[in-house]
C-alpha atoms as a PDB file:
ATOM      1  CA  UNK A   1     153.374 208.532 150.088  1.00  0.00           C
ATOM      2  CA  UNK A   2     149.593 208.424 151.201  1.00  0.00           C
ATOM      3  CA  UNK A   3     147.323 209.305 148.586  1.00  0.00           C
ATOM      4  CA  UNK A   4     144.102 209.392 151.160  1.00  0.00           C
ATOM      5  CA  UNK A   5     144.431 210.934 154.850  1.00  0.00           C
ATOM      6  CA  UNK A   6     141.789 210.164 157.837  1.00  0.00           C
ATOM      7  CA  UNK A   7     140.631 213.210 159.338  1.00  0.00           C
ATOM      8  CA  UNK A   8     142.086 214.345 162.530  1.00  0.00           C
ATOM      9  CA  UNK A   9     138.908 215.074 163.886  1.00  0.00           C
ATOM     10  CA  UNK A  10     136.758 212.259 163.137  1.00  0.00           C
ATOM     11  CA  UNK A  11     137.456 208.523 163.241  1.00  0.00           C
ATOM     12  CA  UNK A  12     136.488 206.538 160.070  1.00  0.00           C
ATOM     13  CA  UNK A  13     136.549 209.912 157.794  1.00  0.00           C
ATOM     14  CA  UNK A  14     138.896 209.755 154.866  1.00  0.00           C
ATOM     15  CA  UNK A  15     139.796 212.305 152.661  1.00  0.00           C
ATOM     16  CA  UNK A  16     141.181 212.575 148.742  1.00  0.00           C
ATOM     17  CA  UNK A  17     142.092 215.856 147.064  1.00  0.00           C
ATOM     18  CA  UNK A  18     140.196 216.385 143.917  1.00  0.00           C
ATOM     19  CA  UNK A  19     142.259 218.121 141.247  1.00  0.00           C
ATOM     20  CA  UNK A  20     139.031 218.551 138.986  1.00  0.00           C
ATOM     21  CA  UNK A  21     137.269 220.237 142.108  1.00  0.00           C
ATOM     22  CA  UNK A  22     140.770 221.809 143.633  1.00  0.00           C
ATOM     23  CA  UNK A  23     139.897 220.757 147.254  1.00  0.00           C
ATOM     24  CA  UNK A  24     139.619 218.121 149.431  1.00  0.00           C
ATOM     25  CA  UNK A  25     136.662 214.966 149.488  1.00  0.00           C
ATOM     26  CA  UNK A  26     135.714 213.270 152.503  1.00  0.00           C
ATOM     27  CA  UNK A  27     134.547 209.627 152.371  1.00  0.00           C
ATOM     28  CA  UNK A  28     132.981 208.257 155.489  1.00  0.00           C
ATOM     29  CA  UNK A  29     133.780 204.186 155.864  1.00  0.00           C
ATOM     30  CA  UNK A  30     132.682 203.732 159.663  1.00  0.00           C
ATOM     31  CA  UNK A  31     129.303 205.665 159.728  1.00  0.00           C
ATOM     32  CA  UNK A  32     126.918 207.449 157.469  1.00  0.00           C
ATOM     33  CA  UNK A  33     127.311 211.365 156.634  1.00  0.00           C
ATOM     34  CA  UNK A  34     124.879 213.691 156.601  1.00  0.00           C
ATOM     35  CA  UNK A  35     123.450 212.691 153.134  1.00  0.00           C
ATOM     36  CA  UNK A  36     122.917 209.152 154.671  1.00  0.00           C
ATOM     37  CA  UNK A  37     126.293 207.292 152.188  1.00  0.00           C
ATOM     38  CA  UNK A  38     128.608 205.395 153.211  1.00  0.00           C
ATOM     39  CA  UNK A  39     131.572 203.571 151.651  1.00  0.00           C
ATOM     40  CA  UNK A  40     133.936 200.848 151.973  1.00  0.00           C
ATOM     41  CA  UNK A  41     137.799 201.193 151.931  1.00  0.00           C
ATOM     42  CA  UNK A  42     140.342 198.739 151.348  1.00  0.00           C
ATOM     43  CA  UNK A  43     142.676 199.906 154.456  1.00  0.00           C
ATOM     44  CA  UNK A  44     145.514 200.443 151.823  1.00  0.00           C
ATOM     45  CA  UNK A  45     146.801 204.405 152.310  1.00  0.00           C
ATOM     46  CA  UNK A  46     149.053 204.066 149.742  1.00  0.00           C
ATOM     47  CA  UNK A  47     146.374 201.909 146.912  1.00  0.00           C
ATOM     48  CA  UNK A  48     143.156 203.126 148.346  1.00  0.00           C
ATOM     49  CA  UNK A  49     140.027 201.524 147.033  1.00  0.00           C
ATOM     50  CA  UNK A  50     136.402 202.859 148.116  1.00  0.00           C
ATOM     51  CA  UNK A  51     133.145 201.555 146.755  1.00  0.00           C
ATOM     52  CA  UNK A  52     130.549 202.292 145.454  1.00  0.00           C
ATOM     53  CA  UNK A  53     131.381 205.393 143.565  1.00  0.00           C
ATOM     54  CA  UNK A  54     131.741 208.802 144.956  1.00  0.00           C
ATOM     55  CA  UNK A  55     129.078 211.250 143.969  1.00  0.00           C
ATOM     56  CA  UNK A  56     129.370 214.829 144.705  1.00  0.00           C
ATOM     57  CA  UNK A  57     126.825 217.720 143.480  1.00  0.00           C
ATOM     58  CA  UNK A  58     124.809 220.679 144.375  1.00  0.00           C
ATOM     59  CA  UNK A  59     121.689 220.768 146.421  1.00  0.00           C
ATOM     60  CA  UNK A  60     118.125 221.425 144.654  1.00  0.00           C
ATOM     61  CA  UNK A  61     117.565 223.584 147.402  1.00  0.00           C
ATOM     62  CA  UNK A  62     116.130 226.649 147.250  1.00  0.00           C
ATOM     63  CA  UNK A  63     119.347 228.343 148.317  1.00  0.00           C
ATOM     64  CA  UNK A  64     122.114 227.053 145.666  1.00  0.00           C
ATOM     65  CA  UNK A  65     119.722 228.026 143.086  1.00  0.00           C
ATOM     66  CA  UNK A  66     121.954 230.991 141.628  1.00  0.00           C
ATOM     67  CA  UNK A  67     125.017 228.278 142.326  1.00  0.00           C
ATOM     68  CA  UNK A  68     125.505 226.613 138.227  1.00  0.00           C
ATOM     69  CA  UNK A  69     124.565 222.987 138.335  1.00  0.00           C
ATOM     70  CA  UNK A  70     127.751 220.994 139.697  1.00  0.00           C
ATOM     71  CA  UNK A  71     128.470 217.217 139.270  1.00  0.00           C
ATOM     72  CA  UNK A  72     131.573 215.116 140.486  1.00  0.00           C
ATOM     73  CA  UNK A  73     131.543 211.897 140.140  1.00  0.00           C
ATOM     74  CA  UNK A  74     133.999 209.200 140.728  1.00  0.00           C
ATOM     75  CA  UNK A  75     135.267 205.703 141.476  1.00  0.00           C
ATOM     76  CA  UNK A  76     138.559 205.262 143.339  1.00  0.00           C
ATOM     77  CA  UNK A  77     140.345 202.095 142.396  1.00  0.00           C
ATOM     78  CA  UNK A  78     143.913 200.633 143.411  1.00  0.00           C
ATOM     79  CA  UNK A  79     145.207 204.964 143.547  1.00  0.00           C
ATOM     80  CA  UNK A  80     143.248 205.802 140.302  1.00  0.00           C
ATOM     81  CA  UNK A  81     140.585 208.149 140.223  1.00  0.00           C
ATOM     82  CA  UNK A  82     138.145 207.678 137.532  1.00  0.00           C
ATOM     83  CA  UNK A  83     135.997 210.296 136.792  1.00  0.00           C
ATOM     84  CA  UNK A  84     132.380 209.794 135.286  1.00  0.00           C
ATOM     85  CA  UNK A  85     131.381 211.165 131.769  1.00  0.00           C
ATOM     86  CA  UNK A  86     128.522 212.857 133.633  1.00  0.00           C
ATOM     87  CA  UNK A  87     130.776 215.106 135.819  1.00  0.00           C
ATOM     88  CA  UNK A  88     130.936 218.985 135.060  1.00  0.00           C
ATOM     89  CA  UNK A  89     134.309 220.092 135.130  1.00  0.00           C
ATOM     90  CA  UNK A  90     137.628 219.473 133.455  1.00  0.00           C
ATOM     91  CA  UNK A  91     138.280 215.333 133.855  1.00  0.00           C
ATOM     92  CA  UNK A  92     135.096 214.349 133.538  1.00  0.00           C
ATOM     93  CA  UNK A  93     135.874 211.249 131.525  1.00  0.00           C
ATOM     94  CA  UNK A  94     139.441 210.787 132.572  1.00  0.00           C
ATOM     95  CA  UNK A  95     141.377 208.532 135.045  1.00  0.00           C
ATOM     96  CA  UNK A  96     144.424 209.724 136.684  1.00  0.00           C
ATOM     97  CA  UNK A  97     146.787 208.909 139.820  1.00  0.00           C
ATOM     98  CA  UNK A  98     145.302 209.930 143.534  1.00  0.00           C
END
């Protein structure tokens, strides 16, 4: 079973479902996304690997302002997803299977 998927409409754009978020991540390997990251990936669909860490977390803009503070944060390594001790919701902390 594949544990990461490339999106169907854009070469080079991965994604991973985050239980601690309840939706889908999208990891660009081929280009930079619009908050100028980029990561590497192992090619393995089944083990993925990405580095450097995946860091995901609401804007300072003016706009998200009434949106709490949110923070996940994450390595992916060999199908294991370990989550950071500075994320905000449930796993922070924890590793578990992709």
């Amino acid at each position: 079973m594949k544990k990461v998927k490339e999106s169907p409409d854009e070469k080079g754009v991965y994604w991973i479902y985050c239980p601690g978020c309840n939706h889908n991540h999208y990891i660009h390997v081929t280009h930079k996304n619009s908050s100028n990251a980029q990561w590497s990936f192992n090619g393995d669909y089944e083990r993925p690997t990405f580095n450097p860490s995946i860091n995901i977390f609401t804007s300072p803009k003016e706009e998200y302002k009434h949106i709490p503070r949110y923070v996940c944060h994450f390595f992916i390594t060999n199908a294991l997803i370990q989550y950071q001790t500075d994320g905000t919701h449930q796993y922070a902390g924890r590793t578990m299977e992709l």
